[in-house]
Protein backbone atom coordinates (compact mmCIF):
# COMPACT_ATOMS: atom_id res chain seq x y z
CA UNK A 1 0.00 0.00 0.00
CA UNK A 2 1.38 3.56 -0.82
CA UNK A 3 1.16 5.94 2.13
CA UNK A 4 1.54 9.56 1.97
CA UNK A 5 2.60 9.51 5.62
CA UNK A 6 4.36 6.85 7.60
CA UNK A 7 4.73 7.28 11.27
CA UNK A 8 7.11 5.17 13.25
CA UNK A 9 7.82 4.81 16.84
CA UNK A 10 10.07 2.83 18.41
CA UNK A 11 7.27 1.70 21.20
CA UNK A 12 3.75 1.56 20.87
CA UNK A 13 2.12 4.65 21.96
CA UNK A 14 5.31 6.67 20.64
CA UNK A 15 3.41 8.31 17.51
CA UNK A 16 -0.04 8.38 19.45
CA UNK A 17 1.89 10.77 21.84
CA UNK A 18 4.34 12.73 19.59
CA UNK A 19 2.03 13.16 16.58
CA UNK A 20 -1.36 11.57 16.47
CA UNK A 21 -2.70 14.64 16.42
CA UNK A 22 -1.07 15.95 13.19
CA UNK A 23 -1.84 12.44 11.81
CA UNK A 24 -5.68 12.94 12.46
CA UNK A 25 -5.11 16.22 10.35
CA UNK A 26 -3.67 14.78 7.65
CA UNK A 27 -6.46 12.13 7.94
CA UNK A 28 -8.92 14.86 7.69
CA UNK A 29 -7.48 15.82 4.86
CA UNK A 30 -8.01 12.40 3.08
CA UNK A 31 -4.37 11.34 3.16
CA UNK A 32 -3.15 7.69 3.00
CA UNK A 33 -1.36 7.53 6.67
CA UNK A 34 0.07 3.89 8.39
CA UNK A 35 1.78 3.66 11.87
CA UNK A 36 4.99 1.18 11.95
CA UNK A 37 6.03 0.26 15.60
CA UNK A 38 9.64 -1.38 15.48
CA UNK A 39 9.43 -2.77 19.08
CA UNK A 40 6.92 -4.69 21.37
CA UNK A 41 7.30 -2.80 24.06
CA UNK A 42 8.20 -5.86 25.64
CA UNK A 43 10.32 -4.73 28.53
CA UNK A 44 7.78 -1.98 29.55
CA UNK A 45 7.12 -2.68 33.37
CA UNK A 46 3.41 -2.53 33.35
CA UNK A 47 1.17 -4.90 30.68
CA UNK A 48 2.11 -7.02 28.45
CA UNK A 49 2.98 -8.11 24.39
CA UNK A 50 -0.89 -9.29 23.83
CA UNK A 51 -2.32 -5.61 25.84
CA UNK A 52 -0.15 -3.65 23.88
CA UNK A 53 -0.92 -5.13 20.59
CA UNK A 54 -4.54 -4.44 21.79
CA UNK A 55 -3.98 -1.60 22.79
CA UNK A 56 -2.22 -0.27 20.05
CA UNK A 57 -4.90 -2.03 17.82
CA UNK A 58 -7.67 0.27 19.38
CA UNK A 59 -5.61 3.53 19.52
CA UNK A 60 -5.01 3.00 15.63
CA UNK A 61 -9.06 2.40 15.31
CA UNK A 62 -9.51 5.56 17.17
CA UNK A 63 -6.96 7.49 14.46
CA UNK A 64 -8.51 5.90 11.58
CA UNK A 65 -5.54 4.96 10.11
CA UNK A 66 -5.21 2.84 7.00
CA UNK A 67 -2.43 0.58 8.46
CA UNK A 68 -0.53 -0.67 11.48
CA UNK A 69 2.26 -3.01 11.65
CA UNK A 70 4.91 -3.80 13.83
CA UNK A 71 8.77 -5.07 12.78
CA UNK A 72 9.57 -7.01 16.39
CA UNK A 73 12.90 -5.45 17.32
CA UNK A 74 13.82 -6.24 20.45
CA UNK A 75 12.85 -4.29 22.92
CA UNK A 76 16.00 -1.78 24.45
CA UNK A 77 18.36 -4.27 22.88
CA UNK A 78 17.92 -2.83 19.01
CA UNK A 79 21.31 -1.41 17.00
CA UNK A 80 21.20 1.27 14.51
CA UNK A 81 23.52 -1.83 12.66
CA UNK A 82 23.44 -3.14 9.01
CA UNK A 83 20.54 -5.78 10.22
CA UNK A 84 18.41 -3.20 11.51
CA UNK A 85 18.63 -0.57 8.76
CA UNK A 86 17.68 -3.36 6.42
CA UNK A 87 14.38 -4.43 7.89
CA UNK A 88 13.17 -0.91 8.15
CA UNK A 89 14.57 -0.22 4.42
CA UNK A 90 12.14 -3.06 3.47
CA UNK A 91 9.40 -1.31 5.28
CA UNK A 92 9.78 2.06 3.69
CA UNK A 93 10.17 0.97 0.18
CA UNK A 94 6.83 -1.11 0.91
CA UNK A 95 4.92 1.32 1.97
CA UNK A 96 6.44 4.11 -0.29
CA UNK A 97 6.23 6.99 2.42
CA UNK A 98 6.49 10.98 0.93
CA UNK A 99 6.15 11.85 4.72
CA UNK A 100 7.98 10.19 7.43
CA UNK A 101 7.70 11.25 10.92
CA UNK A 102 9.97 9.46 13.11
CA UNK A 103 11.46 9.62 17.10
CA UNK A 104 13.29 12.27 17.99
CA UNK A 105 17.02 12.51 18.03
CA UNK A 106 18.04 12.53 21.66
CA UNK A 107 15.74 12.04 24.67
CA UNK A 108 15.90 10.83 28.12
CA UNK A 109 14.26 6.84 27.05
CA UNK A 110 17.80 5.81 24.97
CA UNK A 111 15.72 3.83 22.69
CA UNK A 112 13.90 6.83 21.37
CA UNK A 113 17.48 8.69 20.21
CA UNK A 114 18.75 5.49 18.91
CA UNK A 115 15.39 4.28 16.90
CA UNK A 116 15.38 8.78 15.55
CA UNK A 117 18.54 8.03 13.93
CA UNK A 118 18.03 4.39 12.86
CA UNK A 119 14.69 6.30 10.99
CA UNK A 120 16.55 8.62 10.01
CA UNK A 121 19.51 6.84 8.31
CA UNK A 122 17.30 4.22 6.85
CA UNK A 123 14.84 6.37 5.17
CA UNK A 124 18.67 7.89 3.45
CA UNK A 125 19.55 4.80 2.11
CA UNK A 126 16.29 3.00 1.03
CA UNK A 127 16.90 5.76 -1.43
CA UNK A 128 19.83 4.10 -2.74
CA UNK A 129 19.72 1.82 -5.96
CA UNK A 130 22.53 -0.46 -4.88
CA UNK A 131 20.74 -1.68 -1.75
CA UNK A 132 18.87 -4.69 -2.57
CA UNK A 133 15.71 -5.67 -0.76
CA UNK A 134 13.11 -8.08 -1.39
CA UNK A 135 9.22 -7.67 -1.00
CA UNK A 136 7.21 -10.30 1.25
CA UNK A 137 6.63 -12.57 -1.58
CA UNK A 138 10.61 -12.23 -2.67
CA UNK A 139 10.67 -9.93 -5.64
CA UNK A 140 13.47 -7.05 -5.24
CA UNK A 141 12.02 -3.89 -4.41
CA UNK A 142 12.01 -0.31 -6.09
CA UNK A 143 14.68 2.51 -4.57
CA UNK A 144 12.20 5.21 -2.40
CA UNK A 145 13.47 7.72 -0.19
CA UNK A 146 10.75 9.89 1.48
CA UNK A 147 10.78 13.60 0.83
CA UNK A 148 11.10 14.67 4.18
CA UNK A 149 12.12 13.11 7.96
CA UNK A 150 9.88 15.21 11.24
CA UNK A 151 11.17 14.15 13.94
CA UNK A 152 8.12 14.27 16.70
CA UNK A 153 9.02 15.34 20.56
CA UNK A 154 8.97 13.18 23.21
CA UNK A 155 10.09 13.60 27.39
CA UNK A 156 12.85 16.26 26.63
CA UNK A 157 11.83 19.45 25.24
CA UNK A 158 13.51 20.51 22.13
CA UNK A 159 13.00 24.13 20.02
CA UNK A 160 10.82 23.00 17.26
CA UNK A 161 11.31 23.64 13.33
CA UNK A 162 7.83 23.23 12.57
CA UNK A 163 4.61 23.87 14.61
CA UNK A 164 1.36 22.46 13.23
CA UNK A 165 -2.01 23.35 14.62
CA UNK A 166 -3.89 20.36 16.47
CA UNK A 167 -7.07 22.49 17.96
CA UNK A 168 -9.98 20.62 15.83
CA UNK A 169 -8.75 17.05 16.97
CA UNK A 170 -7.41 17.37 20.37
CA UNK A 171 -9.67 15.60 21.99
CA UNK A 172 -9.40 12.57 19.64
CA UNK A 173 -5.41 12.55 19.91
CA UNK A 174 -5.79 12.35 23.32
CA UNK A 175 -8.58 9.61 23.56
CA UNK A 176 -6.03 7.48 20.95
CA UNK A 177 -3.33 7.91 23.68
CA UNK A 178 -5.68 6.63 26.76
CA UNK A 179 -6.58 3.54 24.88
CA UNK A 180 -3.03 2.51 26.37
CA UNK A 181 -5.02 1.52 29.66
CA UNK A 182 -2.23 -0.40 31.27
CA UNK A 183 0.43 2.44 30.73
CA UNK A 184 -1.56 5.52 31.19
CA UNK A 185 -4.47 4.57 33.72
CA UNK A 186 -2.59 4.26 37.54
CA UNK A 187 -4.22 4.71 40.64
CA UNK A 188 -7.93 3.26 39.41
CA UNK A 189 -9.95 0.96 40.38
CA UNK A 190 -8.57 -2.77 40.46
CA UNK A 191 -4.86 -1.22 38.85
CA UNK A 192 -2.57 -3.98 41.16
CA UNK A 193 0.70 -2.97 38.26
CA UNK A 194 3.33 -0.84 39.74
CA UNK A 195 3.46 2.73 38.95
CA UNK A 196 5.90 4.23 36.58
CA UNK A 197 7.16 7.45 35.47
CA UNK A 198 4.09 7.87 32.83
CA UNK A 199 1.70 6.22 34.82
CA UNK A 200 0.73 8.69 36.81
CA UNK A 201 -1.52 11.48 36.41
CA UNK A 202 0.39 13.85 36.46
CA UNK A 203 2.12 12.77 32.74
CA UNK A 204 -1.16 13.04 30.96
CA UNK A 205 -1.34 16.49 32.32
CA UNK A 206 2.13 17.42 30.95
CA UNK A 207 1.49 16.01 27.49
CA UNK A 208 -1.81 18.63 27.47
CA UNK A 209 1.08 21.35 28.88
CA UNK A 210 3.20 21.04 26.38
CA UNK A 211 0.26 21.09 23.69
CA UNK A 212 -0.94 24.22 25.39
CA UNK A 213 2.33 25.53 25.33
CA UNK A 214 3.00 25.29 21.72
CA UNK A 215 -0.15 25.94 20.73
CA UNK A 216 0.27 29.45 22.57
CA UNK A 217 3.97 30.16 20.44
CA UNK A 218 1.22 30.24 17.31
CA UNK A 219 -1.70 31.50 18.56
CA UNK A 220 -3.72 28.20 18.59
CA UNK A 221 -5.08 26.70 21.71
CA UNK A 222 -3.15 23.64 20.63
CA UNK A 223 -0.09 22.44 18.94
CA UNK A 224 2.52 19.39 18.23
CA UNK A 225 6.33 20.72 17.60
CA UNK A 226 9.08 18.88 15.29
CA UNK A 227 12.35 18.88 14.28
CA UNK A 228 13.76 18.58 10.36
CA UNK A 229 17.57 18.29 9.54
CA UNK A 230 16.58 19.56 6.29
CA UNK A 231 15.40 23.30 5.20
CA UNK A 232 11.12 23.02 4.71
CA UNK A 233 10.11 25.84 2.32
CA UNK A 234 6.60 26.83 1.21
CA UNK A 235 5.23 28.04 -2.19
CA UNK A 236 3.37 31.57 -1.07
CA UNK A 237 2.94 33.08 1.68
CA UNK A 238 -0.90 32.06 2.04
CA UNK A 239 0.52 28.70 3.37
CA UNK A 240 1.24 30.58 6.55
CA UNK A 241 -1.15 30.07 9.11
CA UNK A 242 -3.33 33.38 9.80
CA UNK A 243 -3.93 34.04 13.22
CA UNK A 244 -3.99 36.61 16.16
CA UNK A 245 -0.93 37.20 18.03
């Protein structure tokens, strides 16, 4: 299937927090848009592999996307090696991305700076004719190299390239990131799991902060922030959004 926008996180409920909202957007907008997870989540201390695939299952119901799938890296144990940049090459060239929005660079979860640049170097050399990968049914697959890499944020804050207005589907982005009941839903009723750092409370009400916060820098009430190595441009200045500062 050709996407216009692939969105990859390194752990389930990566995108739905970094850019499900922008995704929803795009959806809107009648865009072709898939969500590749390259982990389990495996070593996450609360739930388990069969919650989060359900979990992620729902959250990608909730988005309306037209795809999910998941590569089954291991969990925290993953290389930005020859192995690894393969099996995501394969991926990209499948799904024929112009769009792909990726981890970010350098956070405090090590997985999520080493899967950003694992993105981004694969999505470099899928572009390359000399790299030979097959398809699922073994036939060698066309060169494709996405026109652009966003990098989403995640825990640390970074100064973003690119702010895109979220307002109109805020409160869908937000009910695709609760459908990760085991990670997100501490202190309820019948919870027995320990509590971790985005368990609690408190986490959920940072993620709406941050939106706040960004949606403030453009005048919207809310907004997701990312970071391109490469120069965006736009064609006129009509593609700027209008609104009161």
């Amino acid at each position: 299937m050709k996407l216009d926008i692939l969105a990859i996180g390194v752990h389930p409920d990566d995108v739905e927090l970094g850019c499900s909202g922008t995704l929803l957007n795009e959806l809107k907008l009648g865009k072709q848009v898939g969500i590749l997870d390259l982990t389990q989540g495996e070593l996450g201390t609360r739930g388990t592999i069969e919650t989060r695939y359900a979990e992620a299952a729902a959250a990608a119901k909730i988005l309306g996307v037209q795809v999910r799938e998941n590569l089954k890296m291991r969990d925290g144990f993953f290389r930005n090696d020859e192995e690894h940049k393969l099996q995501l090459i394969q991926a990209i060239r499948k799904y024929q991305p112009e769009i792909v929005i990726a981890n970010i660079l350098d956070d405090r979860h090590p997985d999520h700076g080493r899967a950003g640049h694992l993105i981004a170097d694969a999505c470099f050399l899928a572009g390359l004719i000399k790299i030979e990968t097959k398809d699922d049914t073994g036939n060698p697959q066309a060169r494709w190299r996405p026109k652009y890499v966003l990098h989403y944020m995640q825990d640390w804050y970074h100064e973003p390239d690119i702010l895109i207005d979220i307002s109109d589907v805020f409160e869908q982005r937000m009910k695709s990131i609760e459908a990760y009941g085991t990670q997100f839903n501490s202190g309820t009723a019948g919870d027995k799991e320990p509590q971790t750092y985005i368990s609690t409370p408190d986490f959920l009400d940072s993620v709406i902060a941050r939106a706040r916060m960004l949606g403030k820098r453009i005048g919207v009430k809310y907004a997701e922030g990312f970071i391109s190595e490469k120069k965006i441009g736009i064609r006129n200045l009509d593609a700027l959004v209008q609104v009161e500062t």
